[in-house]
N, C-alpha and C. Protein backbone atom coordinates (compact mmCIF):
# COMPACT_ATOMS: atom_id res chain seq x y z
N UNK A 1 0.83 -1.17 0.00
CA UNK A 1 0.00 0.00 0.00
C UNK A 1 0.88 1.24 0.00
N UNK A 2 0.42 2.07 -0.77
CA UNK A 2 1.53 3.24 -0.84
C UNK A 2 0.75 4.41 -0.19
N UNK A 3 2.18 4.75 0.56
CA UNK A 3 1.09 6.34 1.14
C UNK A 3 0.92 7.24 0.53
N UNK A 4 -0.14 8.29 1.08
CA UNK A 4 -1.07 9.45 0.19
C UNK A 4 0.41 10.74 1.17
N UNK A 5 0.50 11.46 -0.18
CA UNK A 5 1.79 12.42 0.83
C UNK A 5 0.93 13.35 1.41
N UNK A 6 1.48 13.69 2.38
CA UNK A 6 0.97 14.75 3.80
C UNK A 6 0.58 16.21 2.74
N UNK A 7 -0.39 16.72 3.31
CA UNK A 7 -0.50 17.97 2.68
C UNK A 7 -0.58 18.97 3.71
N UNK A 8 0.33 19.96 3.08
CA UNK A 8 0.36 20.95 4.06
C UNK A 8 -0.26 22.29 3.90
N UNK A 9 -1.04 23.18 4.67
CA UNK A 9 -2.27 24.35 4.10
C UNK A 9 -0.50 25.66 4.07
N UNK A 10 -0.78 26.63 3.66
CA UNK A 10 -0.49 27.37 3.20
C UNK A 10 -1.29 28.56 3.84
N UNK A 11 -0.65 30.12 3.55
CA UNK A 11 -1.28 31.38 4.61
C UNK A 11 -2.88 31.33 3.43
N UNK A 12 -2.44 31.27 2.48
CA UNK A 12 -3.67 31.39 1.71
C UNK A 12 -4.60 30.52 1.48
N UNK A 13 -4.63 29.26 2.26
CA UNK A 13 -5.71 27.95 2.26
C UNK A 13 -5.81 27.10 1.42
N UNK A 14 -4.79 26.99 0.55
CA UNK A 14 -4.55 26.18 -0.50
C UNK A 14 -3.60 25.43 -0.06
N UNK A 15 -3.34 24.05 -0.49
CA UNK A 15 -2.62 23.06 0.33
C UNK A 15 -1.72 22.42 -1.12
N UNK A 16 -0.46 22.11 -0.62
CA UNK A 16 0.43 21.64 -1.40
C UNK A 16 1.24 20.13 -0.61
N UNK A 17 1.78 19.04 -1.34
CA UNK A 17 1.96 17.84 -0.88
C UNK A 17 3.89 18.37 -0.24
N UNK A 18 4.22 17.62 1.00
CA UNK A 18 5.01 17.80 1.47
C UNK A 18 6.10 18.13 0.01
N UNK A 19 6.33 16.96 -0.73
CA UNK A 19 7.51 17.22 -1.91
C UNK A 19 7.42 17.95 -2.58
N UNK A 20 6.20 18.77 -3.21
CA UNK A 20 6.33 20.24 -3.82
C UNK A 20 6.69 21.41 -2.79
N UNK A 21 6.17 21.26 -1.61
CA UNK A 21 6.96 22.46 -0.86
C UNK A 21 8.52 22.08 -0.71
N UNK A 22 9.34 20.94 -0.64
CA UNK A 22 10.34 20.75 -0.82
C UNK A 22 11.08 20.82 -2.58
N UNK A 23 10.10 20.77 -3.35
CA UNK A 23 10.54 20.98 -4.39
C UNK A 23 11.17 22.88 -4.62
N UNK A 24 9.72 23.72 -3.88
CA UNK A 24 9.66 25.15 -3.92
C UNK A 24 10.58 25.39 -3.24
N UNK A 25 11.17 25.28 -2.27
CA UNK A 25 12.28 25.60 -1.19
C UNK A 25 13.29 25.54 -1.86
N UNK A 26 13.75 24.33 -2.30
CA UNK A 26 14.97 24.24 -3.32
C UNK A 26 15.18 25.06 -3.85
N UNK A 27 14.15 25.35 -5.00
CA UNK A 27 14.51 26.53 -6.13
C UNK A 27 14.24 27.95 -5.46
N UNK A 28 13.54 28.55 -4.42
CA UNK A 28 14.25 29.28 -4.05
C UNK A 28 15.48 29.77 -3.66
N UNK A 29 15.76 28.94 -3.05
CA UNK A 29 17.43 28.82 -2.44
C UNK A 29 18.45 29.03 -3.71
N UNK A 30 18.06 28.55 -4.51
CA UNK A 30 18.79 28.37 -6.02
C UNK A 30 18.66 29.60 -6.33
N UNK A 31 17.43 30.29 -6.84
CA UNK A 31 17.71 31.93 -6.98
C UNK A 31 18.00 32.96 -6.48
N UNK A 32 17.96 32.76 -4.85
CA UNK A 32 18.44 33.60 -3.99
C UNK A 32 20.11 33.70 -4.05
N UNK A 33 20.44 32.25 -4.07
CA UNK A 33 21.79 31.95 -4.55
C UNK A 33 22.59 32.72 -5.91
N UNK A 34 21.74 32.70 -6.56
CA UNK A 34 22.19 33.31 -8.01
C UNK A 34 22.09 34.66 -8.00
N UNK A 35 21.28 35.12 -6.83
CA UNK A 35 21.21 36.76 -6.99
C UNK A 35 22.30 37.31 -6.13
N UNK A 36 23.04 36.45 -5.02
CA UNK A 36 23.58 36.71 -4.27
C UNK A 36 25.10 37.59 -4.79
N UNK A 37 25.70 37.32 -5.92
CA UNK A 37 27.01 37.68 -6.27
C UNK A 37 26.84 39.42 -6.70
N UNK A 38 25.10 39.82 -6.77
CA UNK A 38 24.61 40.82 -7.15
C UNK A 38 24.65 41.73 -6.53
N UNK A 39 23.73 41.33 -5.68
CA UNK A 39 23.77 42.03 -4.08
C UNK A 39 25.58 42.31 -3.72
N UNK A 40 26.09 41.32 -3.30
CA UNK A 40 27.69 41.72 -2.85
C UNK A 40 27.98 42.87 -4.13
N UNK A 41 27.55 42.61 -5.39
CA UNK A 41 28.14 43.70 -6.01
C UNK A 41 27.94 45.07 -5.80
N UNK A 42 26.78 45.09 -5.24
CA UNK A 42 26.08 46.50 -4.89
C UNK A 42 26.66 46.46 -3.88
N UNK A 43 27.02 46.64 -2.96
CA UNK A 43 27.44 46.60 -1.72
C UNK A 43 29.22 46.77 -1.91
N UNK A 44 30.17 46.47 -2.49
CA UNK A 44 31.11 46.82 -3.01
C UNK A 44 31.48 47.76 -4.03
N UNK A 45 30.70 48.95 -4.77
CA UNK A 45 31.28 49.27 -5.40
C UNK A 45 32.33 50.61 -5.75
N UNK A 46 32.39 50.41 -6.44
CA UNK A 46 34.18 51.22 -6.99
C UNK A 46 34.22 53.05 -6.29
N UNK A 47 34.77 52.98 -5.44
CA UNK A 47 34.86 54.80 -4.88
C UNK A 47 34.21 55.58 -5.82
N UNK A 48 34.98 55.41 -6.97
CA UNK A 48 34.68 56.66 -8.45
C UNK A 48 33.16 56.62 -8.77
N UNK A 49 32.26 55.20 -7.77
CA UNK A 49 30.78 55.28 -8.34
C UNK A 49 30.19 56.15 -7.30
N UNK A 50 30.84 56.08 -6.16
CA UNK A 50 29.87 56.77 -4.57
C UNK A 50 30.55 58.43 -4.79
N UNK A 51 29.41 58.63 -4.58
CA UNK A 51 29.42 60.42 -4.22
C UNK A 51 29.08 60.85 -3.27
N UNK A 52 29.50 61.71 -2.10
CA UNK A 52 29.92 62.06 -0.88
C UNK A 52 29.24 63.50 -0.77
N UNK A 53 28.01 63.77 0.21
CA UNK A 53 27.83 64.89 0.03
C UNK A 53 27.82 64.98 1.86
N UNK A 54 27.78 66.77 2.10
CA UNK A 54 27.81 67.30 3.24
C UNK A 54 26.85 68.55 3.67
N UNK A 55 26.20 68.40 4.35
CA UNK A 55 25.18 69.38 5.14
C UNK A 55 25.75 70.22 6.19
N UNK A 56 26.79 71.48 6.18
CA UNK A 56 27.52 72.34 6.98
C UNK A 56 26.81 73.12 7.04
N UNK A 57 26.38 73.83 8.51
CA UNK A 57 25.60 74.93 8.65
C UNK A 57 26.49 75.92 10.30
N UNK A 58 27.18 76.71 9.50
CA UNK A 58 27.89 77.22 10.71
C UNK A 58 27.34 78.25 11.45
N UNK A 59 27.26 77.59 13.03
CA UNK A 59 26.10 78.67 14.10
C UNK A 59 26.37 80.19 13.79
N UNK A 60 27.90 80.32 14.02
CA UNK A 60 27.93 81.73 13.73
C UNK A 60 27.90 82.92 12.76
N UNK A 61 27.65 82.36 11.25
CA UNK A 61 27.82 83.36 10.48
C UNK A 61 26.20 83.02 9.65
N UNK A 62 25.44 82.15 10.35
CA UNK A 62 24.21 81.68 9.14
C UNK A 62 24.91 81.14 7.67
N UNK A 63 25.83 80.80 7.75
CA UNK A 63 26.24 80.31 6.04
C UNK A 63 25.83 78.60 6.23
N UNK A 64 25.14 78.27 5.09
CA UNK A 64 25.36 76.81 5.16
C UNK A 64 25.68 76.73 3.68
N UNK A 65 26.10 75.30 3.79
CA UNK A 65 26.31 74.36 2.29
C UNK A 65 25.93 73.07 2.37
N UNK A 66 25.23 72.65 1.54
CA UNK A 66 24.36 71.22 0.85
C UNK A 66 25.40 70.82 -0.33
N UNK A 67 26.18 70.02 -0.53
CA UNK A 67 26.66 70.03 -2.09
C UNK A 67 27.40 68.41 -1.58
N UNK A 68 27.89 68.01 -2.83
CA UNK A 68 28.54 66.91 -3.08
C UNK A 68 30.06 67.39 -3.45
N UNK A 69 30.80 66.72 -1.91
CA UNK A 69 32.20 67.16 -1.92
C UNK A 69 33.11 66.45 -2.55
N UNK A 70 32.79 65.06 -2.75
CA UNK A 70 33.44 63.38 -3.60
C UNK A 70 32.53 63.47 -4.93
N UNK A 71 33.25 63.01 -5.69
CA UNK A 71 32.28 62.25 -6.94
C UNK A 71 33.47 61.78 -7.79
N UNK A 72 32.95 60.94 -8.83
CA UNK A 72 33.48 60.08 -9.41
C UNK A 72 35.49 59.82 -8.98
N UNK A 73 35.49 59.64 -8.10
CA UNK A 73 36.94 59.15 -7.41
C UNK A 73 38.00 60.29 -7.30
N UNK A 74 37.38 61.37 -6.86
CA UNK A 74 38.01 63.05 -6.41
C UNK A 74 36.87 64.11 -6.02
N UNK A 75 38.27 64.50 -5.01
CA UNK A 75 37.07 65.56 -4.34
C UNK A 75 36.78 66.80 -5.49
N UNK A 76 35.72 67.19 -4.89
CA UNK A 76 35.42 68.18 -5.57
C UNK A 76 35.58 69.96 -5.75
N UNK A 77 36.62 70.01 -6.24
CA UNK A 77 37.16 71.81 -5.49
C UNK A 77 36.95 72.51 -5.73
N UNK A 78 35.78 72.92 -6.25
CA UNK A 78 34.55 74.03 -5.99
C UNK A 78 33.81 73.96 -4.88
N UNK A 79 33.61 72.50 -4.61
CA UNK A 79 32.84 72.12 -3.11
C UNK A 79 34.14 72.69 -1.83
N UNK A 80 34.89 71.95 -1.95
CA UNK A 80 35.88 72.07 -1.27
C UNK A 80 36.39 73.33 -0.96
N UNK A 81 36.21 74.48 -1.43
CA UNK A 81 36.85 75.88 -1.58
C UNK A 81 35.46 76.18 -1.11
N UNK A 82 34.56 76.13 -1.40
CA UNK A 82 33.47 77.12 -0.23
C UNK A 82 33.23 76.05 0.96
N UNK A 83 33.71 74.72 1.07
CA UNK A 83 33.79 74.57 2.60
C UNK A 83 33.96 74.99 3.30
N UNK A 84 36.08 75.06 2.59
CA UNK A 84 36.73 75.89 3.76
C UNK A 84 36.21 77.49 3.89
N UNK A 85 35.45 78.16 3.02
CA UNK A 85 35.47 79.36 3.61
C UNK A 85 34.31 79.18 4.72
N UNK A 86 33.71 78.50 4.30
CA UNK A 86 32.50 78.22 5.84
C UNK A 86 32.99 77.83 7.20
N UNK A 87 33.62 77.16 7.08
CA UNK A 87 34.66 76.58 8.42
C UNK A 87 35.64 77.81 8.33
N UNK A 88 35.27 78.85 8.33
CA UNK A 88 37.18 79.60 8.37
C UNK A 88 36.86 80.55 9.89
N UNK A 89 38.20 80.89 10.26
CA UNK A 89 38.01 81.50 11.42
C UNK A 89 36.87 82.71 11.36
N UNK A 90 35.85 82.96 11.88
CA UNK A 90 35.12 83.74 12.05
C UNK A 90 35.32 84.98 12.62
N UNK A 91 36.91 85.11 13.52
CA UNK A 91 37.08 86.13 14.11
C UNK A 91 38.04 87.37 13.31
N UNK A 92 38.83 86.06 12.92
CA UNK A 92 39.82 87.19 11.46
C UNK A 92 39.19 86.85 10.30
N UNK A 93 38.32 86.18 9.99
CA UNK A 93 37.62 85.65 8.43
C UNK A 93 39.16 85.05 8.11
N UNK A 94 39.86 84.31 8.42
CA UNK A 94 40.92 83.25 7.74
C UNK A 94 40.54 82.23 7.29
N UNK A 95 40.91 81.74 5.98
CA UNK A 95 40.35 80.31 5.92
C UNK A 95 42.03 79.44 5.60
N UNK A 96 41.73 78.12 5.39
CA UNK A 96 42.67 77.37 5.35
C UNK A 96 42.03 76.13 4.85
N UNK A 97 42.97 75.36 3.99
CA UNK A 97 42.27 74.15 3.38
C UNK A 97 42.35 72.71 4.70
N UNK A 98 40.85 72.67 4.39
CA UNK A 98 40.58 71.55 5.78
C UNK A 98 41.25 70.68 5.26
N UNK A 99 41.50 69.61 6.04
CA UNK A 99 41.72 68.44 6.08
C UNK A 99 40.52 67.12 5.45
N UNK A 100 40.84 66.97 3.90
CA UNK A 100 40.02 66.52 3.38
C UNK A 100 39.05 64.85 4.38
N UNK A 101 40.48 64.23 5.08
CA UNK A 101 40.00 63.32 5.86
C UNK A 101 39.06 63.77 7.16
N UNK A 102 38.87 65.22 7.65
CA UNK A 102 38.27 65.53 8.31
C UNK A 102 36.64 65.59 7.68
N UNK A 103 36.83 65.70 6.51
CA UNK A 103 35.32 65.76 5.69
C UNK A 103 34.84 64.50 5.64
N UNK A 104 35.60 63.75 5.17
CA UNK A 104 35.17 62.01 5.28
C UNK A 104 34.79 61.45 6.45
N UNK A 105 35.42 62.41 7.87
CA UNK A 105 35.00 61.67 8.83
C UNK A 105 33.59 62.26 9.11
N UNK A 106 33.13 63.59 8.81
CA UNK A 106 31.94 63.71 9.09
C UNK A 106 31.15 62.76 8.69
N UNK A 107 31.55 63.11 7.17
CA UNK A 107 30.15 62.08 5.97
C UNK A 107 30.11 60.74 6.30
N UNK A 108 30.80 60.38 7.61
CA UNK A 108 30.92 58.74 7.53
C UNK A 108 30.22 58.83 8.91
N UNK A 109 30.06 59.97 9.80
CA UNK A 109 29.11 59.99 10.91
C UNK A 109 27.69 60.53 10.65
N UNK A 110 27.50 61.10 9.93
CA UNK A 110 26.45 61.73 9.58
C UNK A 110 25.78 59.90 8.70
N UNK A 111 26.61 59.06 8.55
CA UNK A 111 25.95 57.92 7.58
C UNK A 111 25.06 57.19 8.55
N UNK A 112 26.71 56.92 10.21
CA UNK A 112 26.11 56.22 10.76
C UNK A 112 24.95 56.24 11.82
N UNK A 113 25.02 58.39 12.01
CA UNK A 113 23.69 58.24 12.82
C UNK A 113 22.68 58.93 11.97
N UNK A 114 22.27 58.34 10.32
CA UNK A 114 21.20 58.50 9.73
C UNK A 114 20.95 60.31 10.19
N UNK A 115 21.91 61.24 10.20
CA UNK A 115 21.62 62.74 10.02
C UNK A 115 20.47 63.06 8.97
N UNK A 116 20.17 63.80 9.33
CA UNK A 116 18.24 64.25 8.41
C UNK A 116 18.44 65.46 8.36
N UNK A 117 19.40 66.18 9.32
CA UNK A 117 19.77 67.74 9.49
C UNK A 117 21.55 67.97 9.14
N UNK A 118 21.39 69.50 8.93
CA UNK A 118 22.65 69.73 8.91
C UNK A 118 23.88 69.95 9.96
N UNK A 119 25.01 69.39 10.24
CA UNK A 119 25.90 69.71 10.35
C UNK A 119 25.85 71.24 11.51
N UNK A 120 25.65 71.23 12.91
CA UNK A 120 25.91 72.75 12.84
C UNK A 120 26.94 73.24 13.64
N UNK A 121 27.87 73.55 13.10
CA UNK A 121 29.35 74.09 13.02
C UNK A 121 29.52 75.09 14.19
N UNK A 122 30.33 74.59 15.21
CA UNK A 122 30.36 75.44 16.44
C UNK A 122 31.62 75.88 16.26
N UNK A 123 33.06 75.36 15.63
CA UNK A 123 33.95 75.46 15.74
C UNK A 123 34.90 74.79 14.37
N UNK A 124 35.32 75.26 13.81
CA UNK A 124 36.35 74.23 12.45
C UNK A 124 37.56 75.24 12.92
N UNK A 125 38.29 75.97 11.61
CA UNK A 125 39.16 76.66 11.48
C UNK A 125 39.77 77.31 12.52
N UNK A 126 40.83 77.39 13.62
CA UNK A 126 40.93 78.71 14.46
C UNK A 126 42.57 79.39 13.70
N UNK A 127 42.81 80.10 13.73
CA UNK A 127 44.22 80.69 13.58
C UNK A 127 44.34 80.30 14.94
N UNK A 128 46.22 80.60 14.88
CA UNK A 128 46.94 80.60 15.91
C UNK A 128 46.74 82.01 16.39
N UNK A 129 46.22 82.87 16.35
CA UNK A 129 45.91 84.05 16.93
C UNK A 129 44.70 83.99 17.65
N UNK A 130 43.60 83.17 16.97
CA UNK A 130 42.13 83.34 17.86
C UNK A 130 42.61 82.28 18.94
N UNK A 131 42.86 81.20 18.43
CA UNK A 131 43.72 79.62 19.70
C UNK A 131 43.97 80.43 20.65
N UNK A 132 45.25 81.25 19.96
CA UNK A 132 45.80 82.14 21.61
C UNK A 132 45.25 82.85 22.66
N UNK A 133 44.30 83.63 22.14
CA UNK A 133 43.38 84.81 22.72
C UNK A 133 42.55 83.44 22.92
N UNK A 134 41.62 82.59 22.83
CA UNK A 134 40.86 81.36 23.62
C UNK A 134 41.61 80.66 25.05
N UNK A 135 43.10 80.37 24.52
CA UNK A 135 43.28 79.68 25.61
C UNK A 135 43.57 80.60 27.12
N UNK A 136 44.25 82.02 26.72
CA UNK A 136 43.85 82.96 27.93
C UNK A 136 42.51 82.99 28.83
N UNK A 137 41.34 82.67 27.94
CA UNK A 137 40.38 83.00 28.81
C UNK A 137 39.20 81.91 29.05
N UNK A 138 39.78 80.59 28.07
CA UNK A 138 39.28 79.42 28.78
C UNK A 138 40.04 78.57 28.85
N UNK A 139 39.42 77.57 29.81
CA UNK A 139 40.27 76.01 30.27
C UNK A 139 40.23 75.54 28.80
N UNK A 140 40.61 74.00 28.61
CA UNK A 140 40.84 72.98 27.85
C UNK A 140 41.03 73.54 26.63
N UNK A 141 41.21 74.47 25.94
CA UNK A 141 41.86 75.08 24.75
C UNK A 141 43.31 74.45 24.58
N UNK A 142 43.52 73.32 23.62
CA UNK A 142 45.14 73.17 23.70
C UNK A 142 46.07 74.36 22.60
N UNK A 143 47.60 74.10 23.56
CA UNK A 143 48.16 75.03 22.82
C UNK A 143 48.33 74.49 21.39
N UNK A 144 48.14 73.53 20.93
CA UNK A 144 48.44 73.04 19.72
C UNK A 144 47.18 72.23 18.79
N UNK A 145 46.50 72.52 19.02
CA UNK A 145 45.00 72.34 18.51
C UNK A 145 45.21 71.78 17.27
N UNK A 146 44.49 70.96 17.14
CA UNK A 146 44.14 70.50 15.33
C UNK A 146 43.52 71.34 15.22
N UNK A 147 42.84 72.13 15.36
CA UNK A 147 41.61 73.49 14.66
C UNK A 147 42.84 74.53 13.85
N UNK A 148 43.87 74.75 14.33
CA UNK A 148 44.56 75.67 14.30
C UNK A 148 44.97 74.86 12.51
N UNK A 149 45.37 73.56 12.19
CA UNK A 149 45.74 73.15 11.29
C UNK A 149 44.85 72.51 10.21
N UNK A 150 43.22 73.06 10.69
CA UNK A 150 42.25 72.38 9.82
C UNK A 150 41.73 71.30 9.52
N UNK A 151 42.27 70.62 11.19
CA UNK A 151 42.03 68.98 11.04
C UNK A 151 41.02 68.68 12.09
N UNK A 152 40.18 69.75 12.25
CA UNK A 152 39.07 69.81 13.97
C UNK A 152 38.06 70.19 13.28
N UNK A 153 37.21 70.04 13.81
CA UNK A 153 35.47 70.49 14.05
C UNK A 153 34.93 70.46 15.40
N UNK A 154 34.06 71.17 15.71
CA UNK A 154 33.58 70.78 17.01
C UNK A 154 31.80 71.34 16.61
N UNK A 155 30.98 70.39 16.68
CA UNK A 155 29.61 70.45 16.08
C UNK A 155 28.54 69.58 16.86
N UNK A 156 27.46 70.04 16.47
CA UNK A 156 26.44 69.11 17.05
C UNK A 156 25.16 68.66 15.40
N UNK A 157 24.32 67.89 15.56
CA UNK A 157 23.19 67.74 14.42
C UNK A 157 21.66 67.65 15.52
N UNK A 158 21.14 68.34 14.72
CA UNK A 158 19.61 68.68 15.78
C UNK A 158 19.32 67.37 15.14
N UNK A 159 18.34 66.87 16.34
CA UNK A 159 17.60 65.74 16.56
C UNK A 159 17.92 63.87 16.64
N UNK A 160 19.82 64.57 16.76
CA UNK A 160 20.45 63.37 17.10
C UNK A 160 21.06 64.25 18.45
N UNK A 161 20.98 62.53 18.97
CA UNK A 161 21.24 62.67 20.97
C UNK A 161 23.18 62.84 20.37
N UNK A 162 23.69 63.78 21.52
CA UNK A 162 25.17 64.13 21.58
C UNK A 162 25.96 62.63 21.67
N UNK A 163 25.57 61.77 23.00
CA UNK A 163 25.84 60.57 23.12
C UNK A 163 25.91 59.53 21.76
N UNK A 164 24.90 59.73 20.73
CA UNK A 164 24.82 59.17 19.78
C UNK A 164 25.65 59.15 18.95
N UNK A 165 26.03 60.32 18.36
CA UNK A 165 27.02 61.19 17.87
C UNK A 165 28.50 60.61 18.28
N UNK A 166 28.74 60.55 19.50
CA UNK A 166 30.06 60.56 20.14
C UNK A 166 30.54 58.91 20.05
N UNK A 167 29.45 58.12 20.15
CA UNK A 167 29.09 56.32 19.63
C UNK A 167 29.80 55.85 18.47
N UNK A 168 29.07 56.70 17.44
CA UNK A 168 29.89 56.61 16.51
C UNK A 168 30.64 57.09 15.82
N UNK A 169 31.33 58.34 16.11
CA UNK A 169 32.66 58.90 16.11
C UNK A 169 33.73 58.07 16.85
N UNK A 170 33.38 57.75 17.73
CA UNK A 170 34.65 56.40 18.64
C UNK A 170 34.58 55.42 17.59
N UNK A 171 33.88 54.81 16.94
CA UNK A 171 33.39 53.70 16.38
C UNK A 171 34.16 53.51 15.24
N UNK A 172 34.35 54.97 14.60
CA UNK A 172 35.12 54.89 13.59
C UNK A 172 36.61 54.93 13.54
N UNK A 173 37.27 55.23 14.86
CA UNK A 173 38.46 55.21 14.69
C UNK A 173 39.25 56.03 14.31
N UNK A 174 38.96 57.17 13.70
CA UNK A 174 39.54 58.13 12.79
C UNK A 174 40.56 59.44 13.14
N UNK A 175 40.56 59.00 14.67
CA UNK A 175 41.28 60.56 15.59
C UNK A 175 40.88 60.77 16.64
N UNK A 176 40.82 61.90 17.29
CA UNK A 176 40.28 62.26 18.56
C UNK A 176 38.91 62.99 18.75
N UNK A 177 38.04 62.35 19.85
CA UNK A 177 36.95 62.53 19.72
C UNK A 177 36.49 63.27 21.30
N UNK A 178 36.64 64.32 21.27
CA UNK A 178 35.79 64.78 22.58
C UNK A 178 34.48 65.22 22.65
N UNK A 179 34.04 64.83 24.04
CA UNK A 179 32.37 65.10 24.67
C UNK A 179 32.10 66.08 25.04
N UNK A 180 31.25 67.24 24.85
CA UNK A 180 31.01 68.59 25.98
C UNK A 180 29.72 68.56 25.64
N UNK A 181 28.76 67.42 26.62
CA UNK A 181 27.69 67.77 26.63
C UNK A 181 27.40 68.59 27.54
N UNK A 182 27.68 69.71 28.27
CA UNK A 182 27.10 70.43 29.30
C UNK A 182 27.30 71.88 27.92
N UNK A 183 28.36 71.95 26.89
CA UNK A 183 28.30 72.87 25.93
C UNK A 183 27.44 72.52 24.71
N UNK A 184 27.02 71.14 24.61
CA UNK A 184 25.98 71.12 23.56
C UNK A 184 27.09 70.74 22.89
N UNK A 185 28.28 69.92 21.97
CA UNK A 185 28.98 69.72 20.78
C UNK A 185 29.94 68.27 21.32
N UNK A 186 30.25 68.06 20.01
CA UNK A 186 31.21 67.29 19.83
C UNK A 186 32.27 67.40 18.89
N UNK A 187 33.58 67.36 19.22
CA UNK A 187 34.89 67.52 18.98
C UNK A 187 35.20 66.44 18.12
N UNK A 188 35.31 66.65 16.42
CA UNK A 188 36.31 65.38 16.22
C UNK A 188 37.71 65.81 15.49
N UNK A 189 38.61 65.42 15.59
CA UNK A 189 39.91 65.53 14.76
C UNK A 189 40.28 64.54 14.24
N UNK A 190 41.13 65.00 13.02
CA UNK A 190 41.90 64.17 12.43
C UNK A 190 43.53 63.49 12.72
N UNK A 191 43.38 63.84 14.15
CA UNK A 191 44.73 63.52 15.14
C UNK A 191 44.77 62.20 15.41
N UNK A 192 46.02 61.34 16.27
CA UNK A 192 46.01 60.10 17.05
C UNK A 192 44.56 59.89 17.63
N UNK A 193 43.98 58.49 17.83
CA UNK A 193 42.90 58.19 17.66
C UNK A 193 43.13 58.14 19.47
N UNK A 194 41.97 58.97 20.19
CA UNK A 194 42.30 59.34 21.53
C UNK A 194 40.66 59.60 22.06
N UNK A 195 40.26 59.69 23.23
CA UNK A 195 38.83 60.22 23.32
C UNK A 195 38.69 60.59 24.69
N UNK A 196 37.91 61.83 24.89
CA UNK A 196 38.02 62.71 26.37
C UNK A 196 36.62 63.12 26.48
């Protein structure tokens, strides 16, 4: 006597014999398989295809910029030249060419805490003249600042928590990362990878 194969119901009430749902399983697996080298391709591709954009909005002068600073495998130096004048010292209007890895490290924090807002710029550029006149009249100003060399920011993004921010700035590795949540910002540089 031969057995009748098991049937099994389905979300939609239609019933199929155990070996066609083992038949269907298979060939899924098989096309999921075949799509798979696809997917990794998307997920790998070539620098020169990803384009890098940045949302800078500096507290003190109302200037912002929206633009795409990377594209096809170089930065972009039209973008790049009204960065730095946005980040430039505000007190002498100096600017200085940032530290392009300081831009990458934003756009790579702004990725990982899903930013929706811009960038808002408490601090980039200082001369060694504003540094000086700062560290007279506050604490933790170092005498040798990455700001002074265009490799600092110190910023916050509305509607991401500071803590969040500071998560994944450590996360990335990229330099030194200080906390001042009682000032509202976060510090990152493109210095030895350090955190305060």
């Amino acid at each position: 006597m031969v057995a009748e194969p098991r049937q099994h119901a389905l979300a939609t009430g239609s019933s199929i014999s155990r070996r066609r749902f083992l038949q269907l399983s298979a060939g899924a697996l098989i096309v999921g398989a075949s799509l798979a080298p696809e997917l990794a391709w998307a997920k790998r591709q070539k620098p020169e295809h990803i384009e890098k954009k940045l949302d800078l909005y500096n507290c003190h002068t109302g200037e912002r910029i929206k633009a795409v600073y990377w594209a096809k495998g170089h930065y972009v130096s039209e973008t790049i030249n009204e960065i730095n004048h946005i980040l430039r010292d505000r007190r002498t209007d100096e600017a200085i060419g940032m530290d392009p890895k300081l831009l990458d490290f934003l756009y790579d924090i702004a990725q990982k805490v899903e930013a929706r807002h811009p960038f808002y710029v408490v601090s980039a550029y200082r001369s060694p003249k504003t540094n000086a006149r700062l560290r007279k009249r506050r604490k933790g100003v170092a005498k040798n600042s990455q700001h002074i060399y265009g490799k600092a920011a110190d910023f916050y993004i509305p509607g991401r928590e500071l803590s969040s921010i500071r998560k994944a700035a450590l996360s990335l590795k990229r330099g030194g990362v200080g906390y001042y949540p009682n000032s509202n910002f976060i510090h990152v540089d493109t210095g030895a990878v350090r955190s305060w």
